[in-house]
N, C-alpha and C. Protein backbone atom coordinates (compact mmCIF):
# COMPACT_ATOMS: atom_id res chain seq x y z
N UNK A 1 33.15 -30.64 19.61
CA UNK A 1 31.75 -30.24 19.74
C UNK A 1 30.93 -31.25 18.96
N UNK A 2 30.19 -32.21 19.56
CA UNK A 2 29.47 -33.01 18.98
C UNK A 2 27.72 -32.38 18.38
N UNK A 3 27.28 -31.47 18.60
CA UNK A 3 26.06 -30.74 18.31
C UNK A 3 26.40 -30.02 17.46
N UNK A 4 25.21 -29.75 16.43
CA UNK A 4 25.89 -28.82 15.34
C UNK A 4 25.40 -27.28 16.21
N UNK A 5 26.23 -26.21 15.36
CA UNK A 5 25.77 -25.10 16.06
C UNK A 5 24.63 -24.75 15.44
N UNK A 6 24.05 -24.59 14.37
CA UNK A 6 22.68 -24.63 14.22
C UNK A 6 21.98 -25.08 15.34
N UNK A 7 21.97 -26.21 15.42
CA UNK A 7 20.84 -26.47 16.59
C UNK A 7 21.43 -26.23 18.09
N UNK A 8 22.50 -25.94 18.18
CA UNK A 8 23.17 -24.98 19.72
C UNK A 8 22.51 -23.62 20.07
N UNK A 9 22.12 -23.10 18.34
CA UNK A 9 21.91 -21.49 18.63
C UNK A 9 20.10 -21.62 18.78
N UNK A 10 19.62 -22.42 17.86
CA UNK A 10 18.08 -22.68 18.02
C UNK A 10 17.71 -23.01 19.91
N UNK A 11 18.79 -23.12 20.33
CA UNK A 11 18.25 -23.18 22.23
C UNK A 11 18.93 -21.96 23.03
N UNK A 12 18.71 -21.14 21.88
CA UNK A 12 19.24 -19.51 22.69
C UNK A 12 18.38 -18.91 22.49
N UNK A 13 17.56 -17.97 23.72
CA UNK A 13 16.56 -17.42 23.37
C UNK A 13 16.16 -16.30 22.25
N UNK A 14 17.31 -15.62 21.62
CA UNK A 14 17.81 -14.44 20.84
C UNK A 14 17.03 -15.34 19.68
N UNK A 15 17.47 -16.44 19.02
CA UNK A 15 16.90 -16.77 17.92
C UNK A 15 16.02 -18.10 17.96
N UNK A 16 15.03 -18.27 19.14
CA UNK A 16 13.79 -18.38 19.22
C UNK A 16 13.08 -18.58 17.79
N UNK A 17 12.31 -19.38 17.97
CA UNK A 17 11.31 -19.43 16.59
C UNK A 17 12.20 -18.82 15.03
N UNK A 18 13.31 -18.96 14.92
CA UNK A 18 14.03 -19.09 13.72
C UNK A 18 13.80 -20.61 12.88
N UNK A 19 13.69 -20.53 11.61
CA UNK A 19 13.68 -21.96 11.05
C UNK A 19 15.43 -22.36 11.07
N UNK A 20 15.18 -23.58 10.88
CA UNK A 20 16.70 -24.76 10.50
C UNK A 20 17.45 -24.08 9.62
N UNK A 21 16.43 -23.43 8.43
CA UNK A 21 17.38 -23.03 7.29
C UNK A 21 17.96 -22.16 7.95
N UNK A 22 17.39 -20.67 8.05
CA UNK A 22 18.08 -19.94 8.78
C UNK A 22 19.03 -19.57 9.56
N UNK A 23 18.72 -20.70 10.66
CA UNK A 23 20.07 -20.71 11.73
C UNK A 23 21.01 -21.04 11.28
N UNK A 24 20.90 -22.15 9.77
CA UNK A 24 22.29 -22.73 9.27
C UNK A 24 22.79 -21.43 8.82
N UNK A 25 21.91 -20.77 8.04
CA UNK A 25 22.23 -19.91 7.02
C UNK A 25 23.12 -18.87 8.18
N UNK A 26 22.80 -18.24 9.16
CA UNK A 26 23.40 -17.81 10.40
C UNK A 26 24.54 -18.33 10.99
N UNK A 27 24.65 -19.62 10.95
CA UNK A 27 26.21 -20.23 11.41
C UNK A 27 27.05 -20.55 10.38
N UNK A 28 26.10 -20.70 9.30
CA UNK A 28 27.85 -20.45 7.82
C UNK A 28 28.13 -19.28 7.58
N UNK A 29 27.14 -17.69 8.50
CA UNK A 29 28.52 -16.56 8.00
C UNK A 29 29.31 -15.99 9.18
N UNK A 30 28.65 -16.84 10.17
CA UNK A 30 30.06 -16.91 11.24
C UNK A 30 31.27 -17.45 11.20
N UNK A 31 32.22 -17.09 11.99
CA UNK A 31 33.01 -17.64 12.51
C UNK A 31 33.66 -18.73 13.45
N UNK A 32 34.38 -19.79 13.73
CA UNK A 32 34.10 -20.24 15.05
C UNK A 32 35.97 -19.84 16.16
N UNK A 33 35.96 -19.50 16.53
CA UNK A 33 37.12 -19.42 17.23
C UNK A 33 37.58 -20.40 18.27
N UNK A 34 38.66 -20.46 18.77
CA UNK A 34 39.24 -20.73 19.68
C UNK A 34 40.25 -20.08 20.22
N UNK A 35 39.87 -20.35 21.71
CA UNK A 35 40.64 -19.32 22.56
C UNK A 35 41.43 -19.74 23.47
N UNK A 36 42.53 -19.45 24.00
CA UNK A 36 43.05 -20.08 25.34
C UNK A 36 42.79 -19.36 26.37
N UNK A 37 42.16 -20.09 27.65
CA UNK A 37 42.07 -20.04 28.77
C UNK A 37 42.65 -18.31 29.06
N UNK A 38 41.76 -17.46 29.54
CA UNK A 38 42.01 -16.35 30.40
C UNK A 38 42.64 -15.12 29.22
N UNK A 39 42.61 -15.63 27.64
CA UNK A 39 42.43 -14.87 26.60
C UNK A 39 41.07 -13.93 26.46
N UNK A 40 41.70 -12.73 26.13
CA UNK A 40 40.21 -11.28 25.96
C UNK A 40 39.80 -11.94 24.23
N UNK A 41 38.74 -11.90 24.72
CA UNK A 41 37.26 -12.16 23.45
C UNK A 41 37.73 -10.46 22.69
N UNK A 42 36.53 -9.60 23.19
CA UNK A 42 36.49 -8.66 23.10
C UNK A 42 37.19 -7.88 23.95
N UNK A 43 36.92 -6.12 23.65
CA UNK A 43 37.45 -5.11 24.63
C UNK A 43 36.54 -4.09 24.60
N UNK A 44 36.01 -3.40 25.88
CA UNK A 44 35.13 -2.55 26.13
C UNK A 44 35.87 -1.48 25.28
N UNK A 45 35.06 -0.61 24.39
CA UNK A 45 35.46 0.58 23.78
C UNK A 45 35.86 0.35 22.20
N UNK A 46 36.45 -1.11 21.47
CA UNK A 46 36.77 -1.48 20.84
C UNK A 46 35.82 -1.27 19.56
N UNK A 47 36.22 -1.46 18.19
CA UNK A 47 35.63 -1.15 17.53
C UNK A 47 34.88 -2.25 16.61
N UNK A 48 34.79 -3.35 17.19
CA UNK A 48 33.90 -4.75 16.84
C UNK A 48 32.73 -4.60 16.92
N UNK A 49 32.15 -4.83 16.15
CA UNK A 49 30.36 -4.75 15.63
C UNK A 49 30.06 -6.08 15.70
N UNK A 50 30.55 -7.07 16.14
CA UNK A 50 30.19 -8.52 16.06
C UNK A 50 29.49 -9.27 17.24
N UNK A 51 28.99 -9.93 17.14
CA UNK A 51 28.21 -10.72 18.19
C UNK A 51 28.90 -12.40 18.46
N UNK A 52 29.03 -12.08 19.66
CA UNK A 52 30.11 -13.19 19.97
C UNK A 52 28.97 -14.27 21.09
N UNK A 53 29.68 -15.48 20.58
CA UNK A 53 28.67 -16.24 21.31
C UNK A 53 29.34 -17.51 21.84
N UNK A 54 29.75 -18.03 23.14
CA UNK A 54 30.67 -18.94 23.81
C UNK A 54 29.61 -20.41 23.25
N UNK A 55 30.47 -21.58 22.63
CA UNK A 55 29.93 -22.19 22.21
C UNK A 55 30.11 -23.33 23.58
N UNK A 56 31.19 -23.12 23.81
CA UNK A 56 31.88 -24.51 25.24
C UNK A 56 33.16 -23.46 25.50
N UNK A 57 32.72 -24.23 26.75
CA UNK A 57 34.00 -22.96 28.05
C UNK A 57 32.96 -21.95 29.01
N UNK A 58 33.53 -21.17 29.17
CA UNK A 58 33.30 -20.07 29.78
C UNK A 58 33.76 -18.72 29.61
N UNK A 59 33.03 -17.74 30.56
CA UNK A 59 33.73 -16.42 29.56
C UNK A 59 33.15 -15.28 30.81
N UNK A 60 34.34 -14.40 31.41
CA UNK A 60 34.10 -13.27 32.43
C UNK A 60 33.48 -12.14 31.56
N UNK A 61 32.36 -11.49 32.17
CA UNK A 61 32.05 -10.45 31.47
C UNK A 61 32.58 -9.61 32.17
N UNK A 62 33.10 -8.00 31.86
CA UNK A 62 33.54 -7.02 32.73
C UNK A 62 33.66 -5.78 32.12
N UNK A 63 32.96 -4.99 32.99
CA UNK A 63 32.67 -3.22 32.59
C UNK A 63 33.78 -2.34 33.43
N UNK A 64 34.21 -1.63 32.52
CA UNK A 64 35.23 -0.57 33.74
C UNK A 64 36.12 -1.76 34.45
N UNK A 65 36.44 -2.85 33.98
CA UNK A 65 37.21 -3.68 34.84
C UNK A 65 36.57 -3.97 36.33
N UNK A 66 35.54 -4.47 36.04
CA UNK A 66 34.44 -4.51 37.55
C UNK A 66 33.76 -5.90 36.88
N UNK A 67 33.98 -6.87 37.29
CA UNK A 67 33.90 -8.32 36.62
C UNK A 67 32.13 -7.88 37.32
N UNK A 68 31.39 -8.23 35.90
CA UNK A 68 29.88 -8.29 35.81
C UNK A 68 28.90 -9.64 36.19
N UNK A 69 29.81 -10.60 35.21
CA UNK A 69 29.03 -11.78 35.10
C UNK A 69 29.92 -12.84 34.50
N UNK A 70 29.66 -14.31 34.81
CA UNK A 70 30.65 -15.28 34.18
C UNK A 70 29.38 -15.79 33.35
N UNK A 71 29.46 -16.30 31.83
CA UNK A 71 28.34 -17.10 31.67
C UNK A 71 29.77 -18.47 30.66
N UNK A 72 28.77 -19.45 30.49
CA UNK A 72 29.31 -20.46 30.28
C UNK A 72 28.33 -21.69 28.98
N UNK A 73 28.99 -22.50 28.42
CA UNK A 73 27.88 -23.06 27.82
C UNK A 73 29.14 -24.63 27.37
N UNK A 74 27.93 -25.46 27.09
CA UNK A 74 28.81 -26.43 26.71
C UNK A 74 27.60 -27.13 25.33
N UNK A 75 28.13 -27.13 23.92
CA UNK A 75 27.30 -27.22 23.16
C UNK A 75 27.90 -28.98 22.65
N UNK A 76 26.83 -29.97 22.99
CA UNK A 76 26.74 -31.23 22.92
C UNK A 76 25.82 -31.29 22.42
């Protein structure tokens, strides 16, 4: 990932008009993961309070096992 995520998340509309400090301050108490291909993020019902956010790749969304939406991002 050549972009820092600070300025990956400053072009997401959720944190809009956030300052630099901030967003840093926001991506040092995250996490960053990696996943392999066709690995579950999350699970509907599960007890994660976290906000997950695809930095590069892609990612199926799905309710009741009824595929919703694919979204995708590639942070350069």
């Amino acid at each position: 990932m050549s972009e820092s995520v600070p300025k990956f998340l400053a072009k997401i509309d959720l944190f809009e008009g956030l300052s630099p400090d901030v967003l840093s301050d926001l991506a040092s108490r995250g996490t960053t993961l990696s996943k392999l291909a066709g690995a579950t993020l999350v699970e509907q019902g599960s007890a994660d309070a976290g906000l997950q956010i695809v930095l590069e790749g892609s990612a199926d969304v799905s309710v009741s096992r009824c595929r919703r939406a694919t979204t995708s991002a590639r942070c350069r």
